[in-house]
Protein backbone atom coordinates (compact mmCIF):
# COMPACT_ATOMS: atom_id res chain seq x y z
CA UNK A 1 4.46 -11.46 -3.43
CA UNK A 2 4.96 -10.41 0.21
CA UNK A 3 1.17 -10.26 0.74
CA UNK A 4 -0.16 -13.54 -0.83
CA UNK A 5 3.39 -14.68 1.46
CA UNK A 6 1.61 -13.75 4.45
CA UNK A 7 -2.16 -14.46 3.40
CA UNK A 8 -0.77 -18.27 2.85
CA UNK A 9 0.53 -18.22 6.12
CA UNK A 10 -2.44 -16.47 7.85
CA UNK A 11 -5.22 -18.22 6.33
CA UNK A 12 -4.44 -22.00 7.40
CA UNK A 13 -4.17 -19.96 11.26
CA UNK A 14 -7.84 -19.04 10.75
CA UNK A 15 -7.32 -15.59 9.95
CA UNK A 16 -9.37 -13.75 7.11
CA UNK A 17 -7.22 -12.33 4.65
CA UNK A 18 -8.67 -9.86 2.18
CA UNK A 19 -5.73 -8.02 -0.33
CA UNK A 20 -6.18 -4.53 -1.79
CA UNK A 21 -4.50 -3.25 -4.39
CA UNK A 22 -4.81 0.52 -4.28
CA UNK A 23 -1.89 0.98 -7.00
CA UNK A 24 -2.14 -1.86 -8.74
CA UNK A 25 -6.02 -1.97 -9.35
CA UNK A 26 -6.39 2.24 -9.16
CA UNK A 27 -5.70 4.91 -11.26
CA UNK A 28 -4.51 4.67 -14.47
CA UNK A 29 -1.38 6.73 -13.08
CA UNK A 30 -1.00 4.38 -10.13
CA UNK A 31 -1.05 1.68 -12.37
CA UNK A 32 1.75 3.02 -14.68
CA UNK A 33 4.24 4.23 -12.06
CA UNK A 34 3.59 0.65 -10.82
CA UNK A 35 4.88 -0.83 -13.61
CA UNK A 36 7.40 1.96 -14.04
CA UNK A 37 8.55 0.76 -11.16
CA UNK A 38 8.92 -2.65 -11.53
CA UNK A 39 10.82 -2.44 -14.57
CA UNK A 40 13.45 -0.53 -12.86
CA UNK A 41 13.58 -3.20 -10.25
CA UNK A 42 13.70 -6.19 -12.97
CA UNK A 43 15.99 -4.22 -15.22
CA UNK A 44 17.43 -1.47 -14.14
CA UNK A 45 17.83 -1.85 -10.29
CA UNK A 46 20.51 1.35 -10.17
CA UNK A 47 17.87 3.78 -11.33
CA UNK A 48 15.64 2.25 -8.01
CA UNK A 49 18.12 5.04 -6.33
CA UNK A 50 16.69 8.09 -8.41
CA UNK A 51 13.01 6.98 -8.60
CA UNK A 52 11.90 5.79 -4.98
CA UNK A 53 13.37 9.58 -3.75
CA UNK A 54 11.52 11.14 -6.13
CA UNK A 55 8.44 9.21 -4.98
CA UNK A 56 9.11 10.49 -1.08
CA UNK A 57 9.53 14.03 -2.48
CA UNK A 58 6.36 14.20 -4.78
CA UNK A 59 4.61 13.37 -1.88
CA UNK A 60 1.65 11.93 -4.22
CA UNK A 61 0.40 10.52 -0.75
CA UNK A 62 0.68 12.65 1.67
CA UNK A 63 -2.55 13.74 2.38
CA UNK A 64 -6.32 11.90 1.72
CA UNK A 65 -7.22 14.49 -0.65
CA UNK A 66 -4.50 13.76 -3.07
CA UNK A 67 -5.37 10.12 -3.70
CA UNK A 68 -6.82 8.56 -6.96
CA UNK A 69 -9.35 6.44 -5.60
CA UNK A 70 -9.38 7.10 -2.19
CA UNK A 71 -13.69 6.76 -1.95
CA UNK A 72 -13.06 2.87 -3.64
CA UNK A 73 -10.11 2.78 -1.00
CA UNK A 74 -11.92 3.70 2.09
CA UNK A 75 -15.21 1.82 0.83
CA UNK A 76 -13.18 -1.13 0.72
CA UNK A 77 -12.13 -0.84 3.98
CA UNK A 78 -15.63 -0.35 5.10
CA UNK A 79 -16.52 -3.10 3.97
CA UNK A 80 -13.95 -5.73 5.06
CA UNK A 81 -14.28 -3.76 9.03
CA UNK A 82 -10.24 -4.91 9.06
CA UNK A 83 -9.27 -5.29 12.62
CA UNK A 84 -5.53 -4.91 10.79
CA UNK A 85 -4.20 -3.67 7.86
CA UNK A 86 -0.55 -4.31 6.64
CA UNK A 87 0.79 -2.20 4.00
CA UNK A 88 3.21 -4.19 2.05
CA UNK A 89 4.44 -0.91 0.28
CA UNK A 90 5.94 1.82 2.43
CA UNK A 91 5.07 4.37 0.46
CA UNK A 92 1.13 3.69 1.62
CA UNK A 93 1.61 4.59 4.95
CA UNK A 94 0.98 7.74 4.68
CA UNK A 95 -2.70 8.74 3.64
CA UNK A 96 -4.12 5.28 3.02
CA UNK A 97 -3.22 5.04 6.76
CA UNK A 98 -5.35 7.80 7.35
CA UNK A 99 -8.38 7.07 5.15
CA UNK A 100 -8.82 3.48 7.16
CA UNK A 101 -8.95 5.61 10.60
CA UNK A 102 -11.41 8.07 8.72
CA UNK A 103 -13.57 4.72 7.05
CA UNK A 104 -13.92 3.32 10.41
CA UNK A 105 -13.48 6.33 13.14
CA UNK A 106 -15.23 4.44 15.62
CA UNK A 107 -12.88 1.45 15.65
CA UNK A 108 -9.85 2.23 13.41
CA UNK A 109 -7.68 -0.70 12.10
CA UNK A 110 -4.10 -1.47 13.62
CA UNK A 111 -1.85 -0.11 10.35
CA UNK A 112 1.05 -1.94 10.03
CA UNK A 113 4.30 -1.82 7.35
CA UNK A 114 5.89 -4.80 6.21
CA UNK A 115 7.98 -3.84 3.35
CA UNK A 116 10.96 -5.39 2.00
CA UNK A 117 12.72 -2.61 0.64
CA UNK A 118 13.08 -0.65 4.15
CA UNK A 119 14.95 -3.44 5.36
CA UNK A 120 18.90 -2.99 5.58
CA UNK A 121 18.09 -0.36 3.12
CA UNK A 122 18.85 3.68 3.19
């Protein structure tokens, strides 16, 4: 939601918007601790308090290496020659940040987080 938020505000301001879904459109494990993940937050919000800790301590993206999809990731970003990219999950700020600089080392991408659950949160 927070991205197409922000691609219907950038677009009409000129700005080229193109949205990636690394977890969403990537591995089959991606995609189901996606959706494990959103039914704790439509269901079971307390559990949100276990599982996004876990998350920071499995350290599934870390480092480059360790991500599902990370050629498709850093093709993509070849491709679109981003002059920013805003990470709408703070848990992609890690690697993915470092896969743009590495898909574009001569002219890496501003990385910006705008995530909704860092703010007023733990």
């Amino acid at each position: 939601m927070r991205a197409n938020a922000l691609r219907l505000w950038a677009e009409p301001r000129g700005h080229v918007v193109k949205i990636l879904r690394p977890l969403e459109q990537g591995s089959r494990l991606y995609r189901a601790g996606t959706g494990l993940y959103n039914l704790i937050q439509k269901t079971l919000p307390a559990l949100h308090g276990l599982y996004f800790p876990f998350l920071e301590k499995a350290s599934m993206h870390r480092r480059p290496t360790f991500i599902l999809g990370a050629r498709e990731f850093s093709a993509a970003v070849r491709t679109c020659e981003p002059d920013l990219i805003l990470s709408t999950h703070a848990h992609l700020n890690h690697a993915y940040w470092e896969l743009a600089r590495r898909a574009l080392p001569a002219s890496p991408p501003a990385f910006v987080t705008y995530c909704g659950e860092l703010a007023d949160g733990p």
